[in-house]
Protein backbone atom coordinates (compact mmCIF):
# COMPACT_ATOMS: atom_id res chain seq x y z
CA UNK A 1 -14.48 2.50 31.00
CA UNK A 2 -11.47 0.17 29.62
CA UNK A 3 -9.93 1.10 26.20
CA UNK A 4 -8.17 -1.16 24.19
CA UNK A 5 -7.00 -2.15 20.57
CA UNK A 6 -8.52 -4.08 18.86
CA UNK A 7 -6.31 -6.21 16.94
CA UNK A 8 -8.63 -8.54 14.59
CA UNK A 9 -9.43 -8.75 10.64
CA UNK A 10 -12.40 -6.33 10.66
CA UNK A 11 -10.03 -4.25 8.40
CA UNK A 12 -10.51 -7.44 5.92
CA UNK A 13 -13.40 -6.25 4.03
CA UNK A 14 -12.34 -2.24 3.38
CA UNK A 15 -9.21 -4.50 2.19
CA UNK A 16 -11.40 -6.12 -0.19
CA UNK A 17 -12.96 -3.00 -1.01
CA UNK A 18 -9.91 -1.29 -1.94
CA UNK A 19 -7.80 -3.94 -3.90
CA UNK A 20 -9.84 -3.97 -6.58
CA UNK A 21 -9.90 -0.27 -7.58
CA UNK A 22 -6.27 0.03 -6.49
CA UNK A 23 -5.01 -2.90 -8.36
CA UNK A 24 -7.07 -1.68 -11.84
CA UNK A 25 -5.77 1.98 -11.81
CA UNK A 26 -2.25 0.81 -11.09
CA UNK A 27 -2.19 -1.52 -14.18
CA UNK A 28 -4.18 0.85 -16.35
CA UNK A 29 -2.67 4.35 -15.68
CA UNK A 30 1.00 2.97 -15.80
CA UNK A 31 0.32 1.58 -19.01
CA UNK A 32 -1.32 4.94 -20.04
CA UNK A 33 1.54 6.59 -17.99
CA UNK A 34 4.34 4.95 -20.15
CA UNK A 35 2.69 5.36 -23.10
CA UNK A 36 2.65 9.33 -22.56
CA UNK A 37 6.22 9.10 -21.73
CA UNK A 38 7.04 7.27 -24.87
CA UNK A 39 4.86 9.59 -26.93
CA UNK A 40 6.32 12.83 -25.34
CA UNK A 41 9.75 12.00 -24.60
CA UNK A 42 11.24 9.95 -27.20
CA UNK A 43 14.75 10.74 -26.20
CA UNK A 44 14.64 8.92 -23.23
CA UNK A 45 14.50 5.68 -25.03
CA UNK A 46 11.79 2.41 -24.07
CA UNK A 47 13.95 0.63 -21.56
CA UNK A 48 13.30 0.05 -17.65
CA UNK A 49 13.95 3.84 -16.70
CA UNK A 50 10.23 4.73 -18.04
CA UNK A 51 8.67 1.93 -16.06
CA UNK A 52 10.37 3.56 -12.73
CA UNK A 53 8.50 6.67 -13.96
CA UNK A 54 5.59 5.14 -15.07
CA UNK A 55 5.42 2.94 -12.47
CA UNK A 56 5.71 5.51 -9.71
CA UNK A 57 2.94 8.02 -11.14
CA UNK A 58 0.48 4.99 -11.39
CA UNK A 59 1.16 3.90 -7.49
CA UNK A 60 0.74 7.85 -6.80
CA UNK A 61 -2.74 7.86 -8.76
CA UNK A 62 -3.98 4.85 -7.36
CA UNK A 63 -3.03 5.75 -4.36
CA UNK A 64 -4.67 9.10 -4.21
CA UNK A 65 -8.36 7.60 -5.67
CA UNK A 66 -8.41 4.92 -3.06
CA UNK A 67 -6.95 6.29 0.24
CA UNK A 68 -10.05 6.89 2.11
CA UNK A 69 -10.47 3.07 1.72
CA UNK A 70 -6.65 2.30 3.00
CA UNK A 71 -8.12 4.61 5.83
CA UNK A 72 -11.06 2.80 7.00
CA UNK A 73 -9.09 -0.36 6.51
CA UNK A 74 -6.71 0.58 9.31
CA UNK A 75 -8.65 2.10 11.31
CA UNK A 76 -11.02 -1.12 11.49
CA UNK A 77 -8.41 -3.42 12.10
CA UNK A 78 -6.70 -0.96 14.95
CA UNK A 79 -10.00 0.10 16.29
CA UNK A 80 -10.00 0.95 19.83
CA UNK A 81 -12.73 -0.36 21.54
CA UNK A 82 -15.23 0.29 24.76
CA UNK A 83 -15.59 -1.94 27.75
CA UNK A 84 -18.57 -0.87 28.66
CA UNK A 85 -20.75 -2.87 31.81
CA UNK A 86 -23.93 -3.96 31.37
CA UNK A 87 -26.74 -5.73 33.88
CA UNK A 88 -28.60 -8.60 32.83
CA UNK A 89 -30.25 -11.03 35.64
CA UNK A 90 -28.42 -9.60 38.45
CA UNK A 91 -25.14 -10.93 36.58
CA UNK A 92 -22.81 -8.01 35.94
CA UNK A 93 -20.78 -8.62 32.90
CA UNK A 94 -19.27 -7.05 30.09
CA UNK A 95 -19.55 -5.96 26.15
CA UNK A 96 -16.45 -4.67 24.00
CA UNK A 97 -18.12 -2.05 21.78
CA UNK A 98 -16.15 -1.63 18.51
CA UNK A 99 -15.60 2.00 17.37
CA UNK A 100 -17.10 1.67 14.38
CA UNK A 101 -19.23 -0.39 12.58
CA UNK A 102 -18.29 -0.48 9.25
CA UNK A 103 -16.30 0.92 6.36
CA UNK A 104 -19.13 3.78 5.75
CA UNK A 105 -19.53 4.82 9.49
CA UNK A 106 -15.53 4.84 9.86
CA UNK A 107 -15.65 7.30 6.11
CA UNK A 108 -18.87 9.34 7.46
CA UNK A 109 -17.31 9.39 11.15
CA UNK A 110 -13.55 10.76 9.78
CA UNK A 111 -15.51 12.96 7.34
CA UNK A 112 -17.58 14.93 9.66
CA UNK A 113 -14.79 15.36 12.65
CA UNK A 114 -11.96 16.42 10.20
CA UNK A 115 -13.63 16.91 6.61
CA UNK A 116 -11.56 15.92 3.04
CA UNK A 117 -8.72 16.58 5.36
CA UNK A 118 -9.71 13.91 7.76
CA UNK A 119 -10.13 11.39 4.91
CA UNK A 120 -6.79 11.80 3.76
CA UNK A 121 -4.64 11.91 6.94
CA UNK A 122 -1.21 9.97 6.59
CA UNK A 123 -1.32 10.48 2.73
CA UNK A 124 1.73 12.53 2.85
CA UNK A 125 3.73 9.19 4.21
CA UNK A 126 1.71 6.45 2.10
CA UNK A 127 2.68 8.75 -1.34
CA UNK A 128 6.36 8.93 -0.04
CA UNK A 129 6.37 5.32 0.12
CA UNK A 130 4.71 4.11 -3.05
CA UNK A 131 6.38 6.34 -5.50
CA UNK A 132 9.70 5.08 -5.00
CA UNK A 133 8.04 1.45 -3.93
CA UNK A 134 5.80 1.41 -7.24
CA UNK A 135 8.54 3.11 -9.62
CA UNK A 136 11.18 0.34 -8.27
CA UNK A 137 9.17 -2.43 -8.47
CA UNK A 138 7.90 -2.30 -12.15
CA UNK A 139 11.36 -1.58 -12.97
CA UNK A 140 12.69 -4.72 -10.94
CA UNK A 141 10.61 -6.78 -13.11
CA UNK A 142 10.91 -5.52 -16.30
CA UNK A 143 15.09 -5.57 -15.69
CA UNK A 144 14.57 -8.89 -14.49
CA UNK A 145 12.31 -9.98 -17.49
CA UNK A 146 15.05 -8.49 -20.19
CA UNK A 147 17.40 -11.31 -18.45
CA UNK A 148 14.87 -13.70 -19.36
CA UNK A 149 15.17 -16.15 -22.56
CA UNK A 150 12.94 -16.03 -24.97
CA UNK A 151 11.39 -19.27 -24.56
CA UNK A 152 10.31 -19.31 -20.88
CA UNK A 153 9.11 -15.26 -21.54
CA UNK A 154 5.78 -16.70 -21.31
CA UNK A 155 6.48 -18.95 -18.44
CA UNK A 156 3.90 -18.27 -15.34
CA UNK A 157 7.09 -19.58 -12.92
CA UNK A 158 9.00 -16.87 -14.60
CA UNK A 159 6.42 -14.05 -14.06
CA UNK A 160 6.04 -15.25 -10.60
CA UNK A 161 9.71 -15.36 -9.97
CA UNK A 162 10.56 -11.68 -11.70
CA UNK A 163 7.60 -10.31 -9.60
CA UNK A 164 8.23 -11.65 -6.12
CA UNK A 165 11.71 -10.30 -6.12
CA UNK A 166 10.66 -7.07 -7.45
CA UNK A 167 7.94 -7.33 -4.18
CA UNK A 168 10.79 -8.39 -1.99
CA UNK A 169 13.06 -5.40 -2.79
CA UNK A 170 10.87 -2.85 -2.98
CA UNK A 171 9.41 -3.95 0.39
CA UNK A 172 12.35 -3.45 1.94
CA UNK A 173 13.88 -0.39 0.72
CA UNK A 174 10.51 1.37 1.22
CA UNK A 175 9.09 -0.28 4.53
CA UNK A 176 10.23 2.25 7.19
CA UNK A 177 7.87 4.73 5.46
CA UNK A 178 4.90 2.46 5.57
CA UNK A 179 5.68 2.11 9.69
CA UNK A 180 5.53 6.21 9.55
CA UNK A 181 2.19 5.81 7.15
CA UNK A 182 0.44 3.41 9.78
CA UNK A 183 1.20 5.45 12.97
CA UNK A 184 -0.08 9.10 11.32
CA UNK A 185 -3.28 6.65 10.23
CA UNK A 186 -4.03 5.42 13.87
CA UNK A 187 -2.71 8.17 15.97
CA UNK A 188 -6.21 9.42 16.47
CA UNK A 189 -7.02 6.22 18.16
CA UNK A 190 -4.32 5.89 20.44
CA UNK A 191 -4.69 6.96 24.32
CA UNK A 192 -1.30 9.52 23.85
CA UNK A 193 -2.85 11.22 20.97
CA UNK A 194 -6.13 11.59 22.46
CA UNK A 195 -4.25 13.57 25.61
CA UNK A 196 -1.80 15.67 23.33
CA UNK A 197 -2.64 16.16 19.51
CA UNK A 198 -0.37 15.47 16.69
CA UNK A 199 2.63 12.61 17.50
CA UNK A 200 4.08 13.09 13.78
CA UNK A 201 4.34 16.80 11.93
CA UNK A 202 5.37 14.93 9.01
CA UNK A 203 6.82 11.85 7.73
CA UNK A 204 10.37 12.62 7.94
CA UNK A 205 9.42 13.87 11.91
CA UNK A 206 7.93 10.53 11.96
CA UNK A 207 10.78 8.36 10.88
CA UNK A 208 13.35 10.69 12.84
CA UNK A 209 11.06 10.69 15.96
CA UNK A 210 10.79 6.71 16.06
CA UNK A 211 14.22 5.90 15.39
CA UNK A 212 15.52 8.35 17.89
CA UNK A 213 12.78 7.18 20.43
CA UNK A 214 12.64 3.27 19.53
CA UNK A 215 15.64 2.53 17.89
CA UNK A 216 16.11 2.39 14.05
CA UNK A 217 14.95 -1.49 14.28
CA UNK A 218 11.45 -0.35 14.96
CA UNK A 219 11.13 1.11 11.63
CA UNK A 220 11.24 -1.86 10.54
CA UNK A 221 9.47 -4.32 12.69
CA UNK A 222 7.37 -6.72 11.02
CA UNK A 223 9.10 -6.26 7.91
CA UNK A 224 9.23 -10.31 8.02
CA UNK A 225 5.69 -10.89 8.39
CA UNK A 226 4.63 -8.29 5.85
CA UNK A 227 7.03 -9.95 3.44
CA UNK A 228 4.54 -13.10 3.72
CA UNK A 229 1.87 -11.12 2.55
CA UNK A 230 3.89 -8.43 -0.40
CA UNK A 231 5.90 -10.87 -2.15
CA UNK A 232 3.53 -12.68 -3.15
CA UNK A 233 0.70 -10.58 -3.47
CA UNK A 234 3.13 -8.89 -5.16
CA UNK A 235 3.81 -11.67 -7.31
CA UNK A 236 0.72 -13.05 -8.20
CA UNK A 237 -0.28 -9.23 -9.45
CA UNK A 238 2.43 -9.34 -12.06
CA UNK A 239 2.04 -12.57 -13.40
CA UNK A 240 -2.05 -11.94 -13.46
CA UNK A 241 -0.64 -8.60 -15.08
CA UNK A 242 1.35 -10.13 -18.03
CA UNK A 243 -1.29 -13.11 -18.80
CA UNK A 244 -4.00 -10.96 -19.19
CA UNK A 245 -1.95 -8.93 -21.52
CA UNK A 246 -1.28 -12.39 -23.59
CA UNK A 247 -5.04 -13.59 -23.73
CA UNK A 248 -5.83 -10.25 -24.78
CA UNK A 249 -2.88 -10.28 -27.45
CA UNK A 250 -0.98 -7.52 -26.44
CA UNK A 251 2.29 -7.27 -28.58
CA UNK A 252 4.86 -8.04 -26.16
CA UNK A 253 8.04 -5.03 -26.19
CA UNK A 254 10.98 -7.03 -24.26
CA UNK A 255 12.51 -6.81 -27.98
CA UNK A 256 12.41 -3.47 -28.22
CA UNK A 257 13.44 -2.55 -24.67
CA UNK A 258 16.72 -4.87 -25.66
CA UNK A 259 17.54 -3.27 -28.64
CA UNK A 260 17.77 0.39 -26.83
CA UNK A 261 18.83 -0.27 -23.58
């Protein structure tokens, strides 16, 4: 028997799957989020320092209700798979046999092998990364909006522009822990891990680990790639983000972020 990754986009539709929920909790709760801040902690002013807080409890809470799904997502698309031979008219020939066979066997597989526990291996990396990775980029783009004048405030370009550089740095300052995030996720998979248990203790044995090991360049390989798909994802989400708040008639608070910054 033959084992090998399977590198395709089965991991498309758990990706789906989880967007949606993650996307609405991250909008809704930072809004609540800020609001609590603002409401509880007046002396800390309006400006861009509660969206970093905000902004980083939100990632953290969508992060947590969805994981499972960012689980079966990866585990789809890294999927090791069986070469196993079969017989048919005397012609010997053979059939890769994917690991799983959907999002619900890879959640009901995970959950009966390791539990709750199972489903949320490689959290402890993936909520390292997005609370400094959520917290910066809201407060990218709301600095960046502040810089804005008033008449192209409700310019899509501008909302696009403010959010794909808020993607693009918090990418990169945040990517080596999304490297660490993936590994813990698959290491069950791999061949290594299958022969000798736990690669990673934790994330900063992961990041420590790889760089000795690989070089600190592997931490971030495919940093370029994923930049294709953050910034503007990343971009589009923000300026979805801001229109919806006009059509719904929101009362805009740039002015008030100005006056107490």
């Amino acid at each position: 028997m033959k084992v090998f990754l399977d590198f395709t986009s089965k991991g498309n539709g758990a990706s789906v799957v989880r967007i949606i929920p993650y996307a609405a909790l991250h909008f809704m709760t930072y809004e609540r989020y800020r609001g609590w801040i603002l409401d509880n902690y007046s002396f800390m002013g309006s400006g861009p320092i509660i969206d970093l807080l905000a902004g980083s409890a939100s990632g953290g809470t969508a992060v947590i209700c969805t994981y499972p799904l960012d689980l079966a997502r990866t585990k789809l698309a890294y999927q090791v798979t069986d070469t196993r031979t079969n017989f048919r008219s005397g012609i010997r020939s053979l059939y890769p046999q994917p690991a799983y066979n959907g999002i619900r066997d890879v959640l009901t597989s995970v959950y009966r092998e390791g539990g709750i526990r199972g489903l949320y291996r490689g959290v402890g990396p993936t909520l390292t990364g997005i609370l400094p990775y959520a917290g910066l980029k809201f407060y990218i783009y709301e600095v960046l909006k502040l810089h804005v004048p008033e008449e192209h405030q409700k310019s899509i370009a501008m909302h696009l522009s403010c959010g794909a550089v808020a993607g693009l740095f918090g990418q990169t300052f945040t990517y080596p822990l999304d490297v660490v995030r993936r590994q813990m996720q698959v290491e069950s998979l791999q061949c290594s891990t299958i022969q000798g248990g736990t690669r990673y203790r934790n994330t900063l044995d992961g990041l420590t680990t790889i760089a000795r090991n690989q070089g600190w360049r592997q931490l971030f390989a495919g940093l370029s790639i994923n930049y294709i798909k953050m910034v503007p994802s990343v971009a589009v989400g923000f300026a979805s983000y801001d229109m919806m708040k006009v059509w719904l008639r929101i009362p805009p608070r740039q002015k008030s972020q100005t006056v107490s910054s």
